[in-house]
N, C-alpha and C. Protein backbone atom coordinates (compact mmCIF):
# COMPACT_ATOMS: atom_id res chain seq x y z
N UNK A 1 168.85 139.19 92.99
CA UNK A 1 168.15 138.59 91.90
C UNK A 1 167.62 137.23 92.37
N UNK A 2 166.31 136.82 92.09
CA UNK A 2 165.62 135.44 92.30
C UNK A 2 166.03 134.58 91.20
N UNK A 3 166.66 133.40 91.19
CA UNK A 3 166.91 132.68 90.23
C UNK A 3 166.04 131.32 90.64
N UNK A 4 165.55 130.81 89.45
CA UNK A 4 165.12 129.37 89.44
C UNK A 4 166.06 128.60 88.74
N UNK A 5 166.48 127.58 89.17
CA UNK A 5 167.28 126.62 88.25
C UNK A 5 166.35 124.92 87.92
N UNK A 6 166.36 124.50 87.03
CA UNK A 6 165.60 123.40 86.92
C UNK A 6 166.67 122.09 86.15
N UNK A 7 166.85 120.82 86.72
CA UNK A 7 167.93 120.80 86.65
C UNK A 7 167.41 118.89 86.88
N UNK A 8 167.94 118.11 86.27
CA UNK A 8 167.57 116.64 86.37
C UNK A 8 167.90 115.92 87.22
N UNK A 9 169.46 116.25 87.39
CA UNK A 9 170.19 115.71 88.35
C UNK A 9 171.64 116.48 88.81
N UNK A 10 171.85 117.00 90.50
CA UNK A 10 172.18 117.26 90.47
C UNK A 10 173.29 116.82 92.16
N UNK A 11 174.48 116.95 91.97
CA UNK A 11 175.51 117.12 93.17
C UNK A 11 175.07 117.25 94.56
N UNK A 12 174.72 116.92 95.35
CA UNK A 12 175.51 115.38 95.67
C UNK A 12 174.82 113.89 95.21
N UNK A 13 173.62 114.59 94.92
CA UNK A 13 172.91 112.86 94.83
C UNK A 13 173.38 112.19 93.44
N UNK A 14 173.81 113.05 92.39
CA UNK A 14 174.70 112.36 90.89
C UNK A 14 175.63 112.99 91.02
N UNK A 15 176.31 112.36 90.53
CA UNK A 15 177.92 112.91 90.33
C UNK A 15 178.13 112.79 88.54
N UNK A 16 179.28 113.46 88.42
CA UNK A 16 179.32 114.10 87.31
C UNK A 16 179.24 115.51 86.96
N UNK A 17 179.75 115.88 85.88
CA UNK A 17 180.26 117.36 85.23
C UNK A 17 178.72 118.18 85.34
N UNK A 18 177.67 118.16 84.82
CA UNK A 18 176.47 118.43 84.95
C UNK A 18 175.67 118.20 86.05
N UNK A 19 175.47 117.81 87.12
CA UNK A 19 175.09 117.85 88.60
C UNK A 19 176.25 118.66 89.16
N UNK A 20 177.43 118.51 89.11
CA UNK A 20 178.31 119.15 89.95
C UNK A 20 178.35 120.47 89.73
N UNK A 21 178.53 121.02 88.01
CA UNK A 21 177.82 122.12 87.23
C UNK A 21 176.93 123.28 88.28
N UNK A 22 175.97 122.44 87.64
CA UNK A 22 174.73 123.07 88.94
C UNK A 22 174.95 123.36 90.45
N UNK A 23 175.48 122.91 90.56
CA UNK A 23 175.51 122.94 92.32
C UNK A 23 176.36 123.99 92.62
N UNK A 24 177.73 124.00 91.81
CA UNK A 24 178.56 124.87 92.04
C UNK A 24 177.72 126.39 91.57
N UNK A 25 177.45 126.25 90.43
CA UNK A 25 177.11 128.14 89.95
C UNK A 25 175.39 127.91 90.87
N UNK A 26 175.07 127.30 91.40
CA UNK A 26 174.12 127.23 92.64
C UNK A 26 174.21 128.31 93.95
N UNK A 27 175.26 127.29 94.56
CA UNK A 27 176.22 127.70 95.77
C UNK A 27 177.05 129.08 95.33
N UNK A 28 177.57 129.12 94.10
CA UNK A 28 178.13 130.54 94.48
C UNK A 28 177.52 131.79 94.22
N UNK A 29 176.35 131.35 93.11
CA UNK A 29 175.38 132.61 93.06
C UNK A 29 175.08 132.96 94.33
N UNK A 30 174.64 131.96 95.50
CA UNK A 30 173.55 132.05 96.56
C UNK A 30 175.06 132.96 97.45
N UNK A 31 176.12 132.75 97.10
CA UNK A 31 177.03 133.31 98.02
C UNK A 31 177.25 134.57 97.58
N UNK A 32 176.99 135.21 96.78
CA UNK A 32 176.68 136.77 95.81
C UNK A 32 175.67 137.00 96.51
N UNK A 33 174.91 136.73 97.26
CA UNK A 33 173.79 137.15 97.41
C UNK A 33 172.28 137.20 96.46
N UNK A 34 172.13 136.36 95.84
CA UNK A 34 171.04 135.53 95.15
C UNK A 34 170.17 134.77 95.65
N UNK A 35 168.97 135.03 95.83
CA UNK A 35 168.35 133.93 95.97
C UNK A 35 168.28 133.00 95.08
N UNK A 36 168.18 131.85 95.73
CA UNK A 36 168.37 130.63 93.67
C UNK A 36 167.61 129.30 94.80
N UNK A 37 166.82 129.24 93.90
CA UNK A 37 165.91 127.92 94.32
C UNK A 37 166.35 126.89 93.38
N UNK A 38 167.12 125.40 93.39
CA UNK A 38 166.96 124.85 92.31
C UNK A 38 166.08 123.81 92.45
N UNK A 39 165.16 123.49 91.37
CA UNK A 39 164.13 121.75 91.49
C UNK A 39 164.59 120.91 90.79
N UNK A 40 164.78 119.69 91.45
CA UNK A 40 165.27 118.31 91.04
C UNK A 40 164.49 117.52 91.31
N UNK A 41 165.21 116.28 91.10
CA UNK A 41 164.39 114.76 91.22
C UNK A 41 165.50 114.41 92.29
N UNK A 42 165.19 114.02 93.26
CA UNK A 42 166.03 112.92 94.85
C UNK A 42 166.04 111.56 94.39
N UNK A 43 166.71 111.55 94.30
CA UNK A 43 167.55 109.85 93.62
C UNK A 43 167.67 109.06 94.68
N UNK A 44 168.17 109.56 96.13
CA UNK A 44 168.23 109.09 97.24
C UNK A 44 167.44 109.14 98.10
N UNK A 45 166.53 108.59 98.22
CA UNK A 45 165.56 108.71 99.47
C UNK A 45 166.29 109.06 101.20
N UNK A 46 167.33 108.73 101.67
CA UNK A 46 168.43 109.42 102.51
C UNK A 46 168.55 110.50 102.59
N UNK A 47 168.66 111.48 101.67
CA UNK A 47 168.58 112.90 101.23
C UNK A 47 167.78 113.78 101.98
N UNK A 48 168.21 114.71 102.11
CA UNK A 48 167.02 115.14 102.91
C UNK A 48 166.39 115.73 101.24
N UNK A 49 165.17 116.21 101.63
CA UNK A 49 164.33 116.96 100.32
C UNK A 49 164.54 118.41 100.38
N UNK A 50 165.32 118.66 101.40
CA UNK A 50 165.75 120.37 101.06
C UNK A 50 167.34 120.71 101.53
N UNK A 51 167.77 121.90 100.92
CA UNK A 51 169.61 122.20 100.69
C UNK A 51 169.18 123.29 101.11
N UNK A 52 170.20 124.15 101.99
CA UNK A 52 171.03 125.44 102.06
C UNK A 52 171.98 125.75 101.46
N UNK A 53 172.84 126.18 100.13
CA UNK A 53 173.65 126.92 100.17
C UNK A 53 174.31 128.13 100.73
């Protein structure tokens, strides 16, 4: 399944119940075998601008 997630802020660059949220059912969909793209805003310019789960 292709999932999009759209998402304000999310783990690692905010912390908190809702970034961390995301990241986790992120990472373990993508570990089911999902593709899952999520789009955010980079809070950290450090960051890189793209994730692997």
């Amino acid at each position: 399944m292709r999932i999009l997630r759209v998402a304000q802020k999310i783990y690692p660059d905010a912390k908190g119940g809702g970034p961390y949220h995301v990241h986790a059912m992120s990472r373990d969909q993508a570990a089911m075998g999902h593709d899952v793209t999520v789009v955010t805003v980079r809070m950290d310019p450090n960051l890189s601008g793209r994730a692997a789960f």
